[in-house]
N, C-alpha and C. Protein backbone atom coordinates (compact mmCIF):
# COMPACT_ATOMS: atom_id res chain seq x y z
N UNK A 1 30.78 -13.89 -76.04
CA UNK A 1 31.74 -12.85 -75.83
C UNK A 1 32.23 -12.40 -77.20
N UNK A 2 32.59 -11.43 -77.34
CA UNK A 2 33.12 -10.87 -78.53
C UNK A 2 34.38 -9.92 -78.38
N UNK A 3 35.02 -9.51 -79.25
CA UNK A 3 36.12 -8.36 -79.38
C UNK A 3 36.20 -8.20 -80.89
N UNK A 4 36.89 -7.28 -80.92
CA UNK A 4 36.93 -6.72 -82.56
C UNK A 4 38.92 -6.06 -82.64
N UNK A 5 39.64 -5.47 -83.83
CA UNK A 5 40.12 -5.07 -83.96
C UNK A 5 40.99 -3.89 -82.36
N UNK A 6 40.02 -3.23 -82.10
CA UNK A 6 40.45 -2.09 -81.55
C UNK A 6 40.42 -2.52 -79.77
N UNK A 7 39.54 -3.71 -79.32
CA UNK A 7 40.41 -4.48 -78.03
C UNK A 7 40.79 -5.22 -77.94
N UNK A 8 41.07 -5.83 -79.00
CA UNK A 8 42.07 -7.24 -78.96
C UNK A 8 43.61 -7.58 -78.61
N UNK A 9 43.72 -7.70 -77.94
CA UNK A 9 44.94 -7.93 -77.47
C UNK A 9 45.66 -9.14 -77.34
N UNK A 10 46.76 -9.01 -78.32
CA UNK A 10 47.54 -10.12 -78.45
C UNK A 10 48.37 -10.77 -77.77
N UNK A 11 47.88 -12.22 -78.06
CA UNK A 11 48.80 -12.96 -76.73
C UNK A 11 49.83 -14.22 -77.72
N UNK A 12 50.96 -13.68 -77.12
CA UNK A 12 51.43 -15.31 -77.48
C UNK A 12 52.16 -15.37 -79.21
N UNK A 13 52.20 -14.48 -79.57
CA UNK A 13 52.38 -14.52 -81.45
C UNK A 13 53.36 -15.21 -81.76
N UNK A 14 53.12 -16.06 -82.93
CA UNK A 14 54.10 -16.89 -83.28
C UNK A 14 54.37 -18.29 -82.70
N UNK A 15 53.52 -18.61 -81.52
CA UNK A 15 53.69 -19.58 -80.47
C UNK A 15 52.38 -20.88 -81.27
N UNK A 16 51.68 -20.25 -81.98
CA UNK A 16 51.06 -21.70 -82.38
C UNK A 16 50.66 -21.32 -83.94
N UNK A 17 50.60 -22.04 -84.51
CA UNK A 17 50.28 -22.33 -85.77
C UNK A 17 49.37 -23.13 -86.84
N UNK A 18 49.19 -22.28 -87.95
CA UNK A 18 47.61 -23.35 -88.23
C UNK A 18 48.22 -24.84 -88.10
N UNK A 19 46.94 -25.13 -88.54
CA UNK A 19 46.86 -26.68 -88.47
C UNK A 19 46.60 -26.96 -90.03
N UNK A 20 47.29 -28.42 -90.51
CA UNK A 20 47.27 -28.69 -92.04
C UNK A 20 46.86 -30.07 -92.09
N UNK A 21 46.88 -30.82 -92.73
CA UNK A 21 46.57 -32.64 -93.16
C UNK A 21 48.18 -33.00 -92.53
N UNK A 22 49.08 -32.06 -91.95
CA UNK A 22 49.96 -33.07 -92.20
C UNK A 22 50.06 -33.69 -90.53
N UNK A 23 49.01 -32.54 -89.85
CA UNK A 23 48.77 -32.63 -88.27
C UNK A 23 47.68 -33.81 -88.15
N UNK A 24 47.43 -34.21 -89.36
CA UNK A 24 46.53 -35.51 -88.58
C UNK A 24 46.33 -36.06 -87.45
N UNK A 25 47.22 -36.78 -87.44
CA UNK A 25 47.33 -38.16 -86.60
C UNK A 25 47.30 -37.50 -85.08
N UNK A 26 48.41 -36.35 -84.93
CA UNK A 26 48.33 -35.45 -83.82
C UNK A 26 46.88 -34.86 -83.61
N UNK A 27 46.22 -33.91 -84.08
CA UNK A 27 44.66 -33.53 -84.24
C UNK A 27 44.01 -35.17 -83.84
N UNK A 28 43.89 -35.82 -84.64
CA UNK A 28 43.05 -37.12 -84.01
C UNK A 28 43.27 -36.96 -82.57
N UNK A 29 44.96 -37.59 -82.15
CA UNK A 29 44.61 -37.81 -80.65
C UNK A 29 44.52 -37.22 -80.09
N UNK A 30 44.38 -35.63 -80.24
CA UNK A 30 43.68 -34.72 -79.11
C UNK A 30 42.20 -34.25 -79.40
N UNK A 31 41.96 -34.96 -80.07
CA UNK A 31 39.97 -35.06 -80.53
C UNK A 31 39.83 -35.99 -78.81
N UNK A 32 40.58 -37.06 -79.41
CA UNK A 32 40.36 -38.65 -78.58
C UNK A 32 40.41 -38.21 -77.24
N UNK A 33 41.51 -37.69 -76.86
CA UNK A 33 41.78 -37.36 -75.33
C UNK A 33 40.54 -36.30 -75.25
N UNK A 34 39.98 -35.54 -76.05
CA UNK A 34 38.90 -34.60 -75.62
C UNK A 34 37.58 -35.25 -75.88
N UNK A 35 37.37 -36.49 -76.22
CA UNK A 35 36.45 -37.14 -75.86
C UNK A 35 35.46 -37.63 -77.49
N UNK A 36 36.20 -36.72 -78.25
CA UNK A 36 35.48 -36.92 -79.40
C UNK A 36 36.13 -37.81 -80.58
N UNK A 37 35.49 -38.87 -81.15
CA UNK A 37 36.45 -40.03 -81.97
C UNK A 37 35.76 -39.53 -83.40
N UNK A 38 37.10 -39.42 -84.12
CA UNK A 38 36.63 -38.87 -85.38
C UNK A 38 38.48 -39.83 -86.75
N UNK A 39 37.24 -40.21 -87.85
CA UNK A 39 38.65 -40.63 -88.65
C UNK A 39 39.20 -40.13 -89.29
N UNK A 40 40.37 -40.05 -90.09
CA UNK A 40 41.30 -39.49 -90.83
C UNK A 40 40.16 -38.64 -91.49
N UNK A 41 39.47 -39.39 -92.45
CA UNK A 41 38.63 -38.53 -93.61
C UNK A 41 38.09 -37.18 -92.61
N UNK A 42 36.91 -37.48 -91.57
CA UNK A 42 36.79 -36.53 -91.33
C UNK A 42 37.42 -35.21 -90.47
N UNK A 43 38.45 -35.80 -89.87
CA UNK A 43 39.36 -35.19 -89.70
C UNK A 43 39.87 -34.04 -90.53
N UNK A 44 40.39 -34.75 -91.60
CA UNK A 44 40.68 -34.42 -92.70
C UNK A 44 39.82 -32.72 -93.58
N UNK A 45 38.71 -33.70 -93.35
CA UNK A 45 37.83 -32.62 -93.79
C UNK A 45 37.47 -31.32 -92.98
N UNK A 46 37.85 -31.33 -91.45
CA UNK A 46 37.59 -30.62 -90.48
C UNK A 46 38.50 -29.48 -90.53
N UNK A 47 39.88 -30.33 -90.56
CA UNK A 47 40.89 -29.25 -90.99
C UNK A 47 40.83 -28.35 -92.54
N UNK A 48 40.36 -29.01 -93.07
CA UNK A 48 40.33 -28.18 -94.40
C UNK A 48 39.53 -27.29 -94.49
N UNK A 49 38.10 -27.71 -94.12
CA UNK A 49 37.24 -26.22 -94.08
C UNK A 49 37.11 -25.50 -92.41
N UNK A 50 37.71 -25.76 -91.57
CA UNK A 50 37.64 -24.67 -90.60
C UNK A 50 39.01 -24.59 -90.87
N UNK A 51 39.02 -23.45 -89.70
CA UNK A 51 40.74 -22.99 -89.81
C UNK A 51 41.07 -23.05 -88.36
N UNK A 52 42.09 -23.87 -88.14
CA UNK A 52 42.33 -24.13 -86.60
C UNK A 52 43.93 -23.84 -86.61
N UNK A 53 44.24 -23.69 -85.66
CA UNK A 53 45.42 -23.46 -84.63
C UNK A 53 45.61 -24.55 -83.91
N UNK A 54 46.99 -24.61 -83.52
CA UNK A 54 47.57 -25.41 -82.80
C UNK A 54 48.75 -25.13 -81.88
N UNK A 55 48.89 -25.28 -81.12
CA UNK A 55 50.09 -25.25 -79.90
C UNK A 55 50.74 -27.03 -79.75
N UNK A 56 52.06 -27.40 -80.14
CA UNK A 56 53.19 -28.10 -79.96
C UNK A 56 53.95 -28.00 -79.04
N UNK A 57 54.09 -28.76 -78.19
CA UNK A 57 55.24 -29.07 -77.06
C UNK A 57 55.92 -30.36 -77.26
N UNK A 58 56.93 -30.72 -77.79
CA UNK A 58 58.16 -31.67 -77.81
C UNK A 58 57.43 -32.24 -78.99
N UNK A 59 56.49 -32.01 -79.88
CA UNK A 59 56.29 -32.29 -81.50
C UNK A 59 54.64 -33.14 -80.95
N UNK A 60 53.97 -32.80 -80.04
CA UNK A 60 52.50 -33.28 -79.80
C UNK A 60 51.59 -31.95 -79.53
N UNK A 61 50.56 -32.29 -80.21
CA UNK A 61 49.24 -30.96 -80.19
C UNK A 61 48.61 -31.30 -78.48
N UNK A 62 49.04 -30.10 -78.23
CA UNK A 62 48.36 -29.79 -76.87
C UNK A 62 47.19 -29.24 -76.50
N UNK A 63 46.98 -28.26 -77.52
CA UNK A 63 46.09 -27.12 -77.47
C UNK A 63 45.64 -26.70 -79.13
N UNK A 64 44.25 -26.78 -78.90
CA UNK A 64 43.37 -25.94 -80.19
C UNK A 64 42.56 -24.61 -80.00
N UNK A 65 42.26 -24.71 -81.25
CA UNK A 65 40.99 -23.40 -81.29
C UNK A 65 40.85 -23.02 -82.89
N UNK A 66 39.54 -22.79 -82.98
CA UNK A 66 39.23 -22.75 -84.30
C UNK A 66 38.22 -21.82 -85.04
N UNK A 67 38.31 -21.27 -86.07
CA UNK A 67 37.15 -20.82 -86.60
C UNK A 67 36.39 -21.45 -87.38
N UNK A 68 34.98 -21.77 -86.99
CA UNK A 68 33.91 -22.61 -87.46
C UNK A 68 32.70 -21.98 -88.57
N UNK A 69 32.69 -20.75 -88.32
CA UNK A 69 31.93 -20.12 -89.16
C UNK A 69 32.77 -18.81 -89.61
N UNK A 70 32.72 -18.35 -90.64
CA UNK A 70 33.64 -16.94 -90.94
C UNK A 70 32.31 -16.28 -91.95
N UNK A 71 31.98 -15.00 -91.37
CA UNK A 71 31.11 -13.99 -92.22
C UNK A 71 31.99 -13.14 -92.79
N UNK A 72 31.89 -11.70 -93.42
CA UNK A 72 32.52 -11.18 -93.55
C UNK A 72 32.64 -10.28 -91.87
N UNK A 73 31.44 -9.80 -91.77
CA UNK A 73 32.04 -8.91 -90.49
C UNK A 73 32.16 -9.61 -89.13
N UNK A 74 31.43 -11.29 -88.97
CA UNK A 74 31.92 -11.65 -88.00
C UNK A 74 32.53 -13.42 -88.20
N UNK A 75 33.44 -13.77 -86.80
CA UNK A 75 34.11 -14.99 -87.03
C UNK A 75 33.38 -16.14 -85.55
N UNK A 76 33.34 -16.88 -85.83
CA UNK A 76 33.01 -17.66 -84.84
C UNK A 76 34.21 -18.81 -84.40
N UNK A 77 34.45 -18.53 -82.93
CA UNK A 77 35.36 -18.80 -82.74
C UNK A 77 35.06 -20.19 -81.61
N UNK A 78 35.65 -20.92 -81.84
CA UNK A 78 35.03 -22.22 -80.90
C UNK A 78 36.29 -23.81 -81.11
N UNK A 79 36.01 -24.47 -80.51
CA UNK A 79 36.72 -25.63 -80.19
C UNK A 79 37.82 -25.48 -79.55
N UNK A 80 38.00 -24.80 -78.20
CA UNK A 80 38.95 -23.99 -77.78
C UNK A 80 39.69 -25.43 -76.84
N UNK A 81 40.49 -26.31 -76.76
CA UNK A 81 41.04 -27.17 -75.94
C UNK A 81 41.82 -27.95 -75.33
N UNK A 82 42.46 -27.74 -74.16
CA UNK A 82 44.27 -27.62 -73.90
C UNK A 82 43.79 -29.01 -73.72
N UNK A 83 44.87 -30.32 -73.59
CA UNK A 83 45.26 -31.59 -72.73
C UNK A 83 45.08 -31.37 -71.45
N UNK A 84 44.51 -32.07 -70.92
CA UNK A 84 44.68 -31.94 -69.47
C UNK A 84 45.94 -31.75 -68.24
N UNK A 85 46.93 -32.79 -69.32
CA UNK A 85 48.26 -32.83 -68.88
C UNK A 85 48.98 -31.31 -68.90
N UNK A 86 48.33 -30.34 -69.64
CA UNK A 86 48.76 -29.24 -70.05
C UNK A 86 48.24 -27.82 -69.84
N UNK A 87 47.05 -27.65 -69.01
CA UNK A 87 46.53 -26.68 -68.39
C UNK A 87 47.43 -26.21 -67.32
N UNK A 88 46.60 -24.62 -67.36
CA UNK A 88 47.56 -23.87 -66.57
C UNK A 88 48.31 -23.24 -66.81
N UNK A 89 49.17 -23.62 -68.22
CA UNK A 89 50.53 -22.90 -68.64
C UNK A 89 49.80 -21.94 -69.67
N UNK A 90 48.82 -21.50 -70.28
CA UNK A 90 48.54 -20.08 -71.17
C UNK A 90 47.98 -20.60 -71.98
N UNK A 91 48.14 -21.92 -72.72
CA UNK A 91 48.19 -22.28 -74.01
C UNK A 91 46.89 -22.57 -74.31
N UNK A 92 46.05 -22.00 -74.29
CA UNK A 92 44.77 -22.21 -74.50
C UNK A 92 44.23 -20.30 -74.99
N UNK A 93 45.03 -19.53 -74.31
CA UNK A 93 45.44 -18.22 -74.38
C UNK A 93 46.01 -17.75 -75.51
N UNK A 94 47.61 -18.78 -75.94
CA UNK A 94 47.70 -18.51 -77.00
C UNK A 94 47.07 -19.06 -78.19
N UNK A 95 46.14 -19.86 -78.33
CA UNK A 95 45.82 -20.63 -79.52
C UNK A 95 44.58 -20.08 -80.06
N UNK A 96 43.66 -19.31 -78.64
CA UNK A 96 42.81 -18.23 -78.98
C UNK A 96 43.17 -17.20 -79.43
N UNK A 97 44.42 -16.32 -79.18
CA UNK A 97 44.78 -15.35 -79.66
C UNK A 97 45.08 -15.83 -80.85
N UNK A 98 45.53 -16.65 -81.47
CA UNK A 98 46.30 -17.28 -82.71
C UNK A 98 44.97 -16.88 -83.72
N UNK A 99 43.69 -17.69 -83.75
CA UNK A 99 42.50 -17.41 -84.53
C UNK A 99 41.90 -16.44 -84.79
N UNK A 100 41.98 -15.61 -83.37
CA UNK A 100 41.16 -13.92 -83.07
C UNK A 100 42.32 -13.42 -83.63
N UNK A 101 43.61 -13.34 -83.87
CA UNK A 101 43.92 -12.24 -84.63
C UNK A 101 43.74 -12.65 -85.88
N UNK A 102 43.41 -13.62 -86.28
CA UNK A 102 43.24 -13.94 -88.00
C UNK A 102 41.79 -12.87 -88.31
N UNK A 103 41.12 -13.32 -86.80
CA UNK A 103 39.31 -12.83 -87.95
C UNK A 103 39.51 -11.16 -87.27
N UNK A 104 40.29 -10.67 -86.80
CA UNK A 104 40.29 -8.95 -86.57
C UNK A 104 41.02 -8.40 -87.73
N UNK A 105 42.05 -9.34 -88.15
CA UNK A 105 43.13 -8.81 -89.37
C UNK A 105 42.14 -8.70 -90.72
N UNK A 106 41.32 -9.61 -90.46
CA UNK A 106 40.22 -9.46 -91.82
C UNK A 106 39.58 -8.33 -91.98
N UNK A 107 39.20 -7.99 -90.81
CA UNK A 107 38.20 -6.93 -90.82
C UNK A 107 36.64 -7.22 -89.79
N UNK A 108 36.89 -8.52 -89.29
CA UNK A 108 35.51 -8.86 -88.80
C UNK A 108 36.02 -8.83 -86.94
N UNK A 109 34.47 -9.03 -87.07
CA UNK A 109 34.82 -9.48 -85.07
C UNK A 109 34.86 -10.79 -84.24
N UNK A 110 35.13 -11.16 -83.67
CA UNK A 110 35.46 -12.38 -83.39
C UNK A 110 34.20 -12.47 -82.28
N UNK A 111 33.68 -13.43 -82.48
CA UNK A 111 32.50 -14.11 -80.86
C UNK A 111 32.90 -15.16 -80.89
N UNK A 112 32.48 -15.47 -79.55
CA UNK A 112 32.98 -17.13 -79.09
C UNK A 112 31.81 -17.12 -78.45
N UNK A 113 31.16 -18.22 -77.57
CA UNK A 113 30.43 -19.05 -76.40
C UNK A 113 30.94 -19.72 -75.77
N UNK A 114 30.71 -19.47 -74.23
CA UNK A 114 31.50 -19.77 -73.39
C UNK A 114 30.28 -20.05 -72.07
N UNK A 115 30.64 -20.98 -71.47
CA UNK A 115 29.50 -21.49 -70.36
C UNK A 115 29.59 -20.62 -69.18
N UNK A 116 28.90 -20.17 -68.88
CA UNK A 116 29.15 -19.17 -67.20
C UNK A 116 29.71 -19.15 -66.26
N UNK A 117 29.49 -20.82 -66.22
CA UNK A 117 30.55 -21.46 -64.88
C UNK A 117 31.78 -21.62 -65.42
N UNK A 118 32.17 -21.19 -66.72
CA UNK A 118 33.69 -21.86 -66.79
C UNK A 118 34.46 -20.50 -66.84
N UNK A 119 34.53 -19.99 -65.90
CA UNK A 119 35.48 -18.94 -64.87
C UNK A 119 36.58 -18.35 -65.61
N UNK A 120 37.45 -19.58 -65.94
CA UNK A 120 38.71 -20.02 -66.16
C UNK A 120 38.97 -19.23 -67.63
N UNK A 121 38.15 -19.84 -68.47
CA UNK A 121 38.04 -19.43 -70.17
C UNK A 121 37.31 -17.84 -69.95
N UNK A 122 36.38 -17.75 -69.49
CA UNK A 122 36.25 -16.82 -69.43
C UNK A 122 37.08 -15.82 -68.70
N UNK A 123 38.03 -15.96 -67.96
CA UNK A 123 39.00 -14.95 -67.46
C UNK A 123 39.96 -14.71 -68.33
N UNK A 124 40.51 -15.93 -69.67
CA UNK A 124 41.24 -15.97 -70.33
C UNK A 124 40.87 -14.90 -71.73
N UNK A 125 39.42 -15.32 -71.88
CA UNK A 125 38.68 -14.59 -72.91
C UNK A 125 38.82 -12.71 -72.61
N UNK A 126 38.82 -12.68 -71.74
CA UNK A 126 38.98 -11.20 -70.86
C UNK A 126 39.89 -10.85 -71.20
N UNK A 127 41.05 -11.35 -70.97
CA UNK A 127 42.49 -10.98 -71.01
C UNK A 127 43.03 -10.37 -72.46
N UNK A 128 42.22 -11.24 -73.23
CA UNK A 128 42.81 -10.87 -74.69
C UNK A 128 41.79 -9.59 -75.63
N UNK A 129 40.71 -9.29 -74.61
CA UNK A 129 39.78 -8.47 -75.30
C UNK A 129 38.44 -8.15 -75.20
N UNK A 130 38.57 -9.99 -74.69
CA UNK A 130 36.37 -10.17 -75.23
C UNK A 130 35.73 -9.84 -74.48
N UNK A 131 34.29 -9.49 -74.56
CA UNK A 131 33.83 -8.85 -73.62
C UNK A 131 32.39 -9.54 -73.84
N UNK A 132 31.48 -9.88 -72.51
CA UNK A 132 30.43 -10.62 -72.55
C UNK A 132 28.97 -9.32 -72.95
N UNK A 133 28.38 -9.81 -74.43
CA UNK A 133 27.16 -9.34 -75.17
C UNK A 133 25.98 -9.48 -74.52
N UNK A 134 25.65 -10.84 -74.10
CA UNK A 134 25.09 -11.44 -73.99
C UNK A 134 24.72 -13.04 -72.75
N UNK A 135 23.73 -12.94 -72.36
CA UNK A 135 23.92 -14.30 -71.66
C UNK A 135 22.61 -15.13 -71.81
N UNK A 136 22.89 -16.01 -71.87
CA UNK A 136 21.75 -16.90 -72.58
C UNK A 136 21.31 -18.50 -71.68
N UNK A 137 20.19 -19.09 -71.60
CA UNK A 137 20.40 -20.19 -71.18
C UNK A 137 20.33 -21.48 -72.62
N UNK A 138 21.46 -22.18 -72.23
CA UNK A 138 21.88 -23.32 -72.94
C UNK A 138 21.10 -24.71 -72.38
N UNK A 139 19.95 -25.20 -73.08
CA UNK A 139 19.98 -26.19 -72.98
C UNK A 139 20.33 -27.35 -73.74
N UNK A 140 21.01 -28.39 -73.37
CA UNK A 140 21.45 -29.79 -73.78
C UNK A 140 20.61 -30.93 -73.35
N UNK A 141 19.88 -31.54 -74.99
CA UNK A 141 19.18 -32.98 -74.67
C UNK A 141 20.20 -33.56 -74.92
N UNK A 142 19.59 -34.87 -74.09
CA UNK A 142 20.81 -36.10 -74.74
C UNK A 142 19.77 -37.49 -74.91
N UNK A 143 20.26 -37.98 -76.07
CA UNK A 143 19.52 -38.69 -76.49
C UNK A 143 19.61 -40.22 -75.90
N UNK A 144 19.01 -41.10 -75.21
CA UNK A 144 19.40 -42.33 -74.59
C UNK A 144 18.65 -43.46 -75.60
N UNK A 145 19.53 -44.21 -75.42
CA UNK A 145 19.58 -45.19 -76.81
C UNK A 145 18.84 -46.30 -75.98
């Protein structure tokens, strides 16, 4: 899906904010709760060269989203992921809008990937602009040890 400058529509401004080294420990445990175990260092390093967003409720990261690749004319937008405890309420809405207006303010366009069946993101993706390019089939090996 993609949007650019001229349908993007903003959701949420001011409601989440990048993410820094000082969000560690918070960023870790919503890696953990999303299934992925990662340590300080690379953590560390994750935050420094992507640029992510964050959504806070009572001083805990609920919600991400990030830019993983930045061109000049386009942004790739991905790691989009509320708590479970915390779906439902937008915030997955605002933390996407939070990134997509960074890479439209630049000058580029924002794409994301998004799975077919997931309804949900994709209704959210809608809301703020994006509009589906493309559809592709995704396959996933998995490697058994």
């Amino acid at each position: 899906m993609v949007t650019d400058e001229y349908k993007f529509k903003s959701y949420g401004e001011g409601l989440a904010r990048r993410l820094g080294v000082e969000d560690l420990d918070e960023f870790i445990r919503l890696k953990t709760v999303q299934g992925t175990v990662i340590n300080r260092d690379l953590a560390r390093e994750i935050i420094s060269k992507w640029r992510y967003y964050g959504l806070f409720i009572n001083g805990r990261l609920v919600s991400i989203a990030c830019r993983y690749i930045a061109l000049p004319d386009v942004w790739i937008i991905g790691d989009v992921f509320t708590h479970p405890d915390f779906r439902g309420k937008g915030y997955a809405k605002i933390v996407t809008s939070a990134i997509t207006r960074d890479a439209v303010a630049s000058g580029a366009k924002a794409l994301l990937h998004v799975r077919e069946d997931n309804i949900q993101a994709i209704r959210v993706y809608k809301r703020l602009g994006y509009e589906v390019i493309r559809r592709r089939l995704w396959v996933h090996a998995i490697k058994e040890h």
